[in-house]
Protein backbone atom coordinates (compact mmCIF):
# COMPACT_ATOMS: atom_id res chain seq x y z
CA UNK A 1 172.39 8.23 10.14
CA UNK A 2 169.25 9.30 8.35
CA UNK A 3 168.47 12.93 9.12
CA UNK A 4 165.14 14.59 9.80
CA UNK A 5 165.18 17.72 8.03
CA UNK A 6 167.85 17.10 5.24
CA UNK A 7 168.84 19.80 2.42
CA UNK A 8 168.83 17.63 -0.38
CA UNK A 9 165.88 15.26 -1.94
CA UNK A 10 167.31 12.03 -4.25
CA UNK A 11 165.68 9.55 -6.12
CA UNK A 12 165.38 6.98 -3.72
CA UNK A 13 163.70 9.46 -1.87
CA UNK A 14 161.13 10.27 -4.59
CA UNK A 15 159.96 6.67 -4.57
CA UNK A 16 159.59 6.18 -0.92
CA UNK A 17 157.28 9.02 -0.58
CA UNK A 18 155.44 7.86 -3.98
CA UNK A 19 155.13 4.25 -2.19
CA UNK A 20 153.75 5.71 0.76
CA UNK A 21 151.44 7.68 -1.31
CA UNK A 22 150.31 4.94 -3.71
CA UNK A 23 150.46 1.70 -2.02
CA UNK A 24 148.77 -0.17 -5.15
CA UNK A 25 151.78 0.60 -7.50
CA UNK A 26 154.90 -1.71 -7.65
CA UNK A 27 158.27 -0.53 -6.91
CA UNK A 28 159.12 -0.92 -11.10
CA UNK A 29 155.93 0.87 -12.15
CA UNK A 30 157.15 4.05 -9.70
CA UNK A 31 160.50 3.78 -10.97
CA UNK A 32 159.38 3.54 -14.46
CA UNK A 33 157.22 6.49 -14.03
CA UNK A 34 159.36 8.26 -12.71
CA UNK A 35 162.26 7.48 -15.77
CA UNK A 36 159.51 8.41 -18.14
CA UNK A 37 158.76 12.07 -16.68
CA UNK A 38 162.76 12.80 -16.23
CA UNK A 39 163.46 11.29 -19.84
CA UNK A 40 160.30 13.74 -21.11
CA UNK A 41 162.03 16.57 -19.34
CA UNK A 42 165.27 16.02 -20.33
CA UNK A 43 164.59 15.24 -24.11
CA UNK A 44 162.22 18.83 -23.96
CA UNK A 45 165.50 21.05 -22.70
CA UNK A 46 166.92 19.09 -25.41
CA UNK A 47 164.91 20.32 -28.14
CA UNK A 48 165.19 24.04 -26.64
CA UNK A 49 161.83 23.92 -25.42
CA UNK A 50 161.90 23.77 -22.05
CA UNK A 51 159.36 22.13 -19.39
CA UNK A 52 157.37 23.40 -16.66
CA UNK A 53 155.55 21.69 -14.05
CA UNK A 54 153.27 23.74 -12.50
CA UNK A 55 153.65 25.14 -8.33
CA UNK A 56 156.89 23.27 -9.00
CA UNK A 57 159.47 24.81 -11.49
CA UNK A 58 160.79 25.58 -15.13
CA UNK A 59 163.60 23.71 -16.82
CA UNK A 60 165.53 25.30 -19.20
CA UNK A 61 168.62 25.14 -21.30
CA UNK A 62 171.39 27.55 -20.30
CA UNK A 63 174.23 28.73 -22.53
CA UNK A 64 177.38 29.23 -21.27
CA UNK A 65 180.02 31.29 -23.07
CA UNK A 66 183.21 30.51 -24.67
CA UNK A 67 186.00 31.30 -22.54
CA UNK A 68 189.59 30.60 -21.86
CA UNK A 69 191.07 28.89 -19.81
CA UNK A 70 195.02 28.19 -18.43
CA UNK A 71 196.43 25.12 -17.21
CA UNK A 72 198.32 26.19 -13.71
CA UNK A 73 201.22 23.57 -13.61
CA UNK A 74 202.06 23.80 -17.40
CA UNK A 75 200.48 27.70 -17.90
CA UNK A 76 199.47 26.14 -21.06
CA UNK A 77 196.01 28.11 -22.42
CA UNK A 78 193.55 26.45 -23.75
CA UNK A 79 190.00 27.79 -24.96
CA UNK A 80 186.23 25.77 -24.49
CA UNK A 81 183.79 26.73 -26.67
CA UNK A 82 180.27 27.00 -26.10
CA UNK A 83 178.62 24.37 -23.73
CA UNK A 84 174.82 24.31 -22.23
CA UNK A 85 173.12 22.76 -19.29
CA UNK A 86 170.18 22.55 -17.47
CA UNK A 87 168.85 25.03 -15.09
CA UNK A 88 166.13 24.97 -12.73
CA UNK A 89 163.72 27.98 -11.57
CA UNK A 90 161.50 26.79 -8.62
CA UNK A 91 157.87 28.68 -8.64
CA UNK A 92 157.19 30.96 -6.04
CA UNK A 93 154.65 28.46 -4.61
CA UNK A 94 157.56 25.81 -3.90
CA UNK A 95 159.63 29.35 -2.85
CA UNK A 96 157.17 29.57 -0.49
CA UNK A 97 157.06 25.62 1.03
């Protein structure tokens, strides 16, 4: 069942519409393109620089603080230290879409 208006927008997606939208290019060069722009902005959050494509969004890295933790079956407590991830801001153009 392939929904009309759906909430969420994959990969697979991302090449269909690029297909659609550039006939001439292969199936591997649209995939390869499209590995090269999410290894560019992964490898930039990386390096704590960030990336921003424009009427689009911002990636950034995100701390998130130490904190404890308890295990509820053994009520053992355990601590995690500092970890980071990716976040997203979408522009207020895309906001807007």
């Amino acid at each position: 069942m392939n929904k009309k208006n759906k909430d969420t927008f994959n990969r697979s997606d991302i090449e269909k519409s690029l297909r659609e939208e550039f006939p001439n290019l292969t199936k591997i060069q649209i995939s390869d393109s499209i590995d090269t722009i999410l290894d560019s902005i992964t490898e930039a959050v990386a390096l704590n620089k960030g990336a921003e494509i424009r009427g689009f969004g911002t990636f950034l890295k995100k701390y998130i603080r130490p904190r404890k933790f308890s295990n509820p079956k053994t009520k053992k407590v355990s601590y995690l230290g500092e970890t980071t991830t990716i976040n997203f801001k979408s522009s207020k153009l895309l906001n807007k879409k």
